[in-house]
N, C-alpha and C. Protein backbone atom coordinates (compact mmCIF):
# COMPACT_ATOMS: atom_id res chain seq x y z
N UNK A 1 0.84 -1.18 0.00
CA UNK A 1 0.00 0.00 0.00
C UNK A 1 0.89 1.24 0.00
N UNK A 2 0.32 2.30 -0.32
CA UNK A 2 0.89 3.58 -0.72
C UNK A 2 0.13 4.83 -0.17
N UNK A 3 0.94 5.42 0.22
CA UNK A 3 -0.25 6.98 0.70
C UNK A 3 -0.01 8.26 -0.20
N UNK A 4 -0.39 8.62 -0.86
CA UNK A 4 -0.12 9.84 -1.97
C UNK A 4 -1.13 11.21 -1.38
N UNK A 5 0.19 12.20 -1.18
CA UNK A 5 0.12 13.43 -0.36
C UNK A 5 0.41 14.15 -0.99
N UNK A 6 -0.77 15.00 -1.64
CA UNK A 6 -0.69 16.31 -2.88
C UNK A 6 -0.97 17.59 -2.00
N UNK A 7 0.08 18.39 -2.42
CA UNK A 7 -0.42 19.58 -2.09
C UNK A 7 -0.73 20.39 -3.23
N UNK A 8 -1.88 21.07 -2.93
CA UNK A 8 -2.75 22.00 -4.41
C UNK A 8 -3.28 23.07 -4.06
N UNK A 9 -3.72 23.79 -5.04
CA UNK A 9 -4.03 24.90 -5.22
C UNK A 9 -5.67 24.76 -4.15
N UNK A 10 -6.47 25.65 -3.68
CA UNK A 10 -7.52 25.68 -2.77
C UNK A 10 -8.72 25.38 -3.87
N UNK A 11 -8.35 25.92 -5.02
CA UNK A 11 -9.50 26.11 -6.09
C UNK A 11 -9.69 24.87 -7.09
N UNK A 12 -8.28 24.11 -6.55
CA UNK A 12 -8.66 23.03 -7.83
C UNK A 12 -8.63 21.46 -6.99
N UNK A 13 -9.05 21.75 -5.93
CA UNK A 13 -9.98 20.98 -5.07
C UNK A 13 -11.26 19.89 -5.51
N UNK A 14 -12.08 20.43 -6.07
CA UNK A 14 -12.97 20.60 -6.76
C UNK A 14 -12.82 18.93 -8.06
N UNK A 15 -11.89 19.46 -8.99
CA UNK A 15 -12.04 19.33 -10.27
C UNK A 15 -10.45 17.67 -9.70
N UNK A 16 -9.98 18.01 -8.39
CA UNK A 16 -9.21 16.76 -7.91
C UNK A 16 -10.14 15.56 -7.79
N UNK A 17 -10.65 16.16 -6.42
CA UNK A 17 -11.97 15.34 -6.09
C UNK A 17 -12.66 14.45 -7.38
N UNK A 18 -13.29 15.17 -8.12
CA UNK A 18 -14.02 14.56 -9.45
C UNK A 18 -13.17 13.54 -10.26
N UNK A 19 -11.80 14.08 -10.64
CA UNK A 19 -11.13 13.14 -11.17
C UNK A 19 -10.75 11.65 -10.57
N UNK A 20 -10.35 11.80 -9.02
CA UNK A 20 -10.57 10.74 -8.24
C UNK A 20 -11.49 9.97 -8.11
N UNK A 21 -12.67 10.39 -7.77
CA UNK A 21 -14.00 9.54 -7.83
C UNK A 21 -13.91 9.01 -8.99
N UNK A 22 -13.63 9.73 -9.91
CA UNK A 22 -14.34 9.02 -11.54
C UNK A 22 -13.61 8.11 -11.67
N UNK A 23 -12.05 8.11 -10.99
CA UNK A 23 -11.33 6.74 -11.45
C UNK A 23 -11.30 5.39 -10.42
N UNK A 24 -12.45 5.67 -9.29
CA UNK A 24 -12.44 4.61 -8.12
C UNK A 24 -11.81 4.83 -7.22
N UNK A 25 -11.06 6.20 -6.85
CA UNK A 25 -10.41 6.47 -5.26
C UNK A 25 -11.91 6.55 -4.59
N UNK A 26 -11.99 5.88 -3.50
CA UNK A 26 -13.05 5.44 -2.45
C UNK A 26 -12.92 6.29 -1.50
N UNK A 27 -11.41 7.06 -1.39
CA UNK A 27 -11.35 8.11 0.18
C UNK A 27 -10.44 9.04 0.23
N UNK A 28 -10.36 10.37 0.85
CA UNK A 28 -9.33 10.61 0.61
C UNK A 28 -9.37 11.44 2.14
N UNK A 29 -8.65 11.98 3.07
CA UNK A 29 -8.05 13.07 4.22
C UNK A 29 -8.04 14.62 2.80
N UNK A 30 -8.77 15.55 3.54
CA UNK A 30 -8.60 16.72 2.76
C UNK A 30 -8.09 17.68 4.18
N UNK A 31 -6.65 18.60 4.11
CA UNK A 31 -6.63 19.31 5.79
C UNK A 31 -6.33 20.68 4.71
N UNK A 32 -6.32 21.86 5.28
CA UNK A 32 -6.16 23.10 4.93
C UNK A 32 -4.58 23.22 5.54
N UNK A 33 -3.76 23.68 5.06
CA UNK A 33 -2.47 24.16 5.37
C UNK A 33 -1.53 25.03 4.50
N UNK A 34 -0.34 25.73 5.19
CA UNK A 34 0.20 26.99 5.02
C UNK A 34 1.30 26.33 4.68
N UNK A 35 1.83 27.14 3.78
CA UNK A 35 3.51 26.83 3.33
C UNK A 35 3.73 27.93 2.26
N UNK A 36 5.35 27.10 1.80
CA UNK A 36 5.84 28.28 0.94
C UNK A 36 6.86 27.43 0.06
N UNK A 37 7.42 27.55 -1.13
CA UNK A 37 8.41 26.89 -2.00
C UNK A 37 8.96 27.59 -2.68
N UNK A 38 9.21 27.04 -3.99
CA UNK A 38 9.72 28.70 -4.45
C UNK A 38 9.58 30.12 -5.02
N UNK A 39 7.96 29.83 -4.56
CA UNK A 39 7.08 31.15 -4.78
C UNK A 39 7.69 31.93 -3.77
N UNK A 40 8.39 31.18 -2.73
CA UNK A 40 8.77 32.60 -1.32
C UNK A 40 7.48 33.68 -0.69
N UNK A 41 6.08 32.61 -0.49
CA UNK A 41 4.93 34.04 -0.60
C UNK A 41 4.80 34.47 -1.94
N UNK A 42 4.16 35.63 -1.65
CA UNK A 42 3.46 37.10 -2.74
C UNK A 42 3.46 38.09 -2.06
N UNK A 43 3.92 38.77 -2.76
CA UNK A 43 3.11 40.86 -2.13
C UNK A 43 2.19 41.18 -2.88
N UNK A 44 1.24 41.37 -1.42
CA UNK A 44 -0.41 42.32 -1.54
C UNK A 44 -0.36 43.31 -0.98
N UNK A 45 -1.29 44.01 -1.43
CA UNK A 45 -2.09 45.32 -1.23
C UNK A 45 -2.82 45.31 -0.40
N UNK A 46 -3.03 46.29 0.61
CA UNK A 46 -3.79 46.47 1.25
C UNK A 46 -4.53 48.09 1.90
N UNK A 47 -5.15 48.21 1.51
CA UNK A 47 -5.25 50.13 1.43
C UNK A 47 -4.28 50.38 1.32
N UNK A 48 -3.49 50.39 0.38
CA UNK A 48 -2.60 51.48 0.01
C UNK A 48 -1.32 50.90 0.51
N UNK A 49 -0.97 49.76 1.35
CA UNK A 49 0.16 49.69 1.55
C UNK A 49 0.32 48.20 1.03
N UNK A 50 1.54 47.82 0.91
CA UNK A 50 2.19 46.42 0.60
C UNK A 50 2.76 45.75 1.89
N UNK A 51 2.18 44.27 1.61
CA UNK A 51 2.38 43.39 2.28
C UNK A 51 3.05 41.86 2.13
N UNK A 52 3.83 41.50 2.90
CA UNK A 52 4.37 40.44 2.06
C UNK A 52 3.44 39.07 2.77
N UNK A 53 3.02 38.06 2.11
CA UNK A 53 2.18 36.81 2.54
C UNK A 53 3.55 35.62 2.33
N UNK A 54 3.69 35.80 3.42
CA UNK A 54 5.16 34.51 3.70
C UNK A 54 4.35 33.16 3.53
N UNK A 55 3.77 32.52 4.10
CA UNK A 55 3.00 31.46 4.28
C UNK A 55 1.77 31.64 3.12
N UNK A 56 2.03 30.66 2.09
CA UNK A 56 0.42 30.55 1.40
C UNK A 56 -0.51 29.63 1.91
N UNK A 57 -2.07 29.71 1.49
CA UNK A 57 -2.63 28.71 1.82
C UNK A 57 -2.67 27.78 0.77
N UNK A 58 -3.02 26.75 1.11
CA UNK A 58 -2.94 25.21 0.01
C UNK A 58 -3.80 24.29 0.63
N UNK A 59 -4.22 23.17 0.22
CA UNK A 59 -4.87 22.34 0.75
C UNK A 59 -3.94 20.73 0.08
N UNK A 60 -4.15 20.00 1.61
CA UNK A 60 -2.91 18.70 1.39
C UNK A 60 -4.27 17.41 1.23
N UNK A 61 -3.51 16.87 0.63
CA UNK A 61 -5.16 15.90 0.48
C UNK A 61 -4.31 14.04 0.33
N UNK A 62 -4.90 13.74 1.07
CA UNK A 62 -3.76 12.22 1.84
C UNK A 62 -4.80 10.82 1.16
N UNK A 63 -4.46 10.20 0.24
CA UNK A 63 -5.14 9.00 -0.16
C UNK A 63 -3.95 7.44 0.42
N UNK A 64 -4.79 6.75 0.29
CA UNK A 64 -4.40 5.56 0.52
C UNK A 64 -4.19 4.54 -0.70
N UNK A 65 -3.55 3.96 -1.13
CA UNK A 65 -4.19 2.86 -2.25
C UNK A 65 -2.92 1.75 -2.37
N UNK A 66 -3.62 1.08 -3.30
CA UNK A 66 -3.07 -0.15 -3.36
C UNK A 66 -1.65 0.29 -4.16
N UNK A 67 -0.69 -0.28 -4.40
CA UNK A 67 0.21 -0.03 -5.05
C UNK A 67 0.03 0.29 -6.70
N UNK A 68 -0.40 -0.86 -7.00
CA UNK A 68 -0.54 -0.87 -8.31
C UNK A 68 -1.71 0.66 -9.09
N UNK A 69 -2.11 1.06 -8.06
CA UNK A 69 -2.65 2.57 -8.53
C UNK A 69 -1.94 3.52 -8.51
N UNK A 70 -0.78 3.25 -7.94
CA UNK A 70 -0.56 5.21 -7.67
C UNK A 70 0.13 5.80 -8.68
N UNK A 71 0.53 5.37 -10.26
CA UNK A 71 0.84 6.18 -11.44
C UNK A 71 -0.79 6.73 -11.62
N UNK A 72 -1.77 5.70 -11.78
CA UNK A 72 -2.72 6.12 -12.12
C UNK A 72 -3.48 7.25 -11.69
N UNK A 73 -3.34 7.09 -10.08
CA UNK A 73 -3.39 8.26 -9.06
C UNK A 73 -2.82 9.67 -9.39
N UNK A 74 -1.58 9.25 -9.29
CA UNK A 74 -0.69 10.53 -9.55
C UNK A 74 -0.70 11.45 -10.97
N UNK A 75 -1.04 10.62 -11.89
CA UNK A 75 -1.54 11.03 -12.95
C UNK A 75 -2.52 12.33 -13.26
N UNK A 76 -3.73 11.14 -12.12
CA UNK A 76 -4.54 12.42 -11.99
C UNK A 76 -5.04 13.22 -11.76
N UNK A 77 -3.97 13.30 -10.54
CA UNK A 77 -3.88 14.70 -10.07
C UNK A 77 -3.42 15.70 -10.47
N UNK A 78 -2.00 15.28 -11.23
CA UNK A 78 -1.15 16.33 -11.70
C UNK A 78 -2.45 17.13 -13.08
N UNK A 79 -2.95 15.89 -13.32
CA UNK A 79 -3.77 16.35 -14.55
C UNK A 79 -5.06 17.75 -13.99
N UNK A 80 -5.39 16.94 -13.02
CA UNK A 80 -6.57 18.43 -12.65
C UNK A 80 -5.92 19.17 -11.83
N UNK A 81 -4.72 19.30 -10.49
CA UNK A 81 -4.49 20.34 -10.55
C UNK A 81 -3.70 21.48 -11.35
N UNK A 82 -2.85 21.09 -12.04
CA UNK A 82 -1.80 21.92 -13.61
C UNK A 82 -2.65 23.05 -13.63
N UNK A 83 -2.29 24.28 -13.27
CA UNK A 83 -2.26 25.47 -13.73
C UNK A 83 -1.36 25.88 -14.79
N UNK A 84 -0.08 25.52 -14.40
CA UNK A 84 1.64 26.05 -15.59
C UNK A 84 1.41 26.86 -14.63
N UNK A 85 1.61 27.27 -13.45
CA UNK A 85 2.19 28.52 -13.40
C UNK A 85 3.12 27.97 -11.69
N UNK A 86 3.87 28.88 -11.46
CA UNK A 86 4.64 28.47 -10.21
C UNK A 86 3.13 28.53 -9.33
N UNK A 87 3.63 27.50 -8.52
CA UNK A 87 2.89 27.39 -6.96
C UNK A 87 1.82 26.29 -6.96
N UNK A 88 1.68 25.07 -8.14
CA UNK A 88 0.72 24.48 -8.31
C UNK A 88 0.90 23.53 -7.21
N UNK A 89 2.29 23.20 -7.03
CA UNK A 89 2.41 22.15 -5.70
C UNK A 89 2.97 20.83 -5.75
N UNK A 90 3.04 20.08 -4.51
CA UNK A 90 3.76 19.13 -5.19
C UNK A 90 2.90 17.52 -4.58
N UNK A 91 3.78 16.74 -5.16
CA UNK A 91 3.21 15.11 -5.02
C UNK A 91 4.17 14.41 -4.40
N UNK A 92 4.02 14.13 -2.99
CA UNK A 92 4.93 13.00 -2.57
C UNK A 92 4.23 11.58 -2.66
N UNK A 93 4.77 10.70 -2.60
CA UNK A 93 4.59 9.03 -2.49
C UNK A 93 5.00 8.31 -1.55
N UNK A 94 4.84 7.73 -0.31
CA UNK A 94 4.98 7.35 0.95
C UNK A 94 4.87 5.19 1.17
N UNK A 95 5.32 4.85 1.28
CA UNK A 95 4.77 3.23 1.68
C UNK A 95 3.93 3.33 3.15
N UNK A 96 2.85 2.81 3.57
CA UNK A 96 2.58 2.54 4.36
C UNK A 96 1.96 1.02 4.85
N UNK A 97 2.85 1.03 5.71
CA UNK A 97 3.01 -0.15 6.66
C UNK A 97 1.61 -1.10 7.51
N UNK A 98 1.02 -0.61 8.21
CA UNK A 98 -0.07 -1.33 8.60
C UNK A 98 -1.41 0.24 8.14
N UNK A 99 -2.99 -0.53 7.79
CA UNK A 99 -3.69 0.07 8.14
C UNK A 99 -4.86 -0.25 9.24
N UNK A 100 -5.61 0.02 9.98
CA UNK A 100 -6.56 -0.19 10.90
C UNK A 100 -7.88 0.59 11.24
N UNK A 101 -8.69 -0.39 10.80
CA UNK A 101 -9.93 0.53 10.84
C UNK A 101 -10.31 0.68 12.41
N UNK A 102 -10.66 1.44 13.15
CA UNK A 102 -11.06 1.12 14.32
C UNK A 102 -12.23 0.80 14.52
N UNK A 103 -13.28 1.50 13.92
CA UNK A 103 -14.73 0.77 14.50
C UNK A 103 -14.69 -0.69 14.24
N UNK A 104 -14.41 -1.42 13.25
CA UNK A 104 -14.32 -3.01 12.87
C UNK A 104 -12.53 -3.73 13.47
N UNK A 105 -11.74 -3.27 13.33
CA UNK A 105 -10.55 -3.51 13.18
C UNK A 105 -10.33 -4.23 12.41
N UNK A 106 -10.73 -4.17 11.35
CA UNK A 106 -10.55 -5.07 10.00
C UNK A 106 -8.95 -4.03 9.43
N UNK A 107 -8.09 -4.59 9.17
CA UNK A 107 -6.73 -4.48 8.75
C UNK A 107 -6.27 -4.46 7.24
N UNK A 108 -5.35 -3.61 6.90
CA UNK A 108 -4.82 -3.60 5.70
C UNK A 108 -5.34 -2.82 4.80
N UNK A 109 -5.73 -3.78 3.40
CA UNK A 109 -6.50 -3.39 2.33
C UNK A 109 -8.22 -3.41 2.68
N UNK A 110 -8.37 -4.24 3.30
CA UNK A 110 -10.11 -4.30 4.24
C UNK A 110 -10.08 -3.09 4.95
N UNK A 111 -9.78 -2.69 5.60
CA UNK A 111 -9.59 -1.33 6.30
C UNK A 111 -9.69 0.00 5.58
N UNK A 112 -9.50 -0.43 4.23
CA UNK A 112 -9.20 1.37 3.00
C UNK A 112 -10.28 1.28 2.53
């Protein structure tokens, strides 16, 4: 099993989600979080003065799957979130070791 941890744009949330469902991801962790890469932030406006936004917001979105999915996975994400422009985000790939459902404790791949 594999855990694939995208970080994306807030807006293309949306059009992730859809692509996932449509290809049989069953679940995914969606958390809101702050960071920065090599956008370094942006400067905004704000009445009249400039501000620098060190920390952007992004949203990290944590799936589970079997191995043999996660090109397919990764695929399509990169596919719905792609803007081209800096700050779209990135895709890590993780192994994970045991899973556990708690209300059943059914284990593993029964558990996802």
């Amino acid at each position: 099993m594999k855990k694939v941890e995208a970080i994306i744009r807030p807006f293309k949330l949306d059009e992730v989600k859809i692509a996932l469902v449509n290809a049989g991801v069953v679940g995914m962790t969606v958390s809101e979080v702050r960071g920065f890469g090599r956008q370094k932030g942006q400067t905004e406006r704000y009445r009249g003065s400039e501000y620098t936004v060190e920390f952007l917001q992004k949203l990290k979105i944590e799936i589970v799957i079997e191995d043999d999915q996660v090109d397919m996975v990764v695929e399509k994400v990169i596919n719905a979130a792609r803007t081209g422009e800096i700050g779209d985000g990135k895709i890590f790939v993780s192994p994970v070791e045991r899973i556990i459902r708690i209300r059943t404790g059914e284990k593993d791949l029964e558990a996802v």
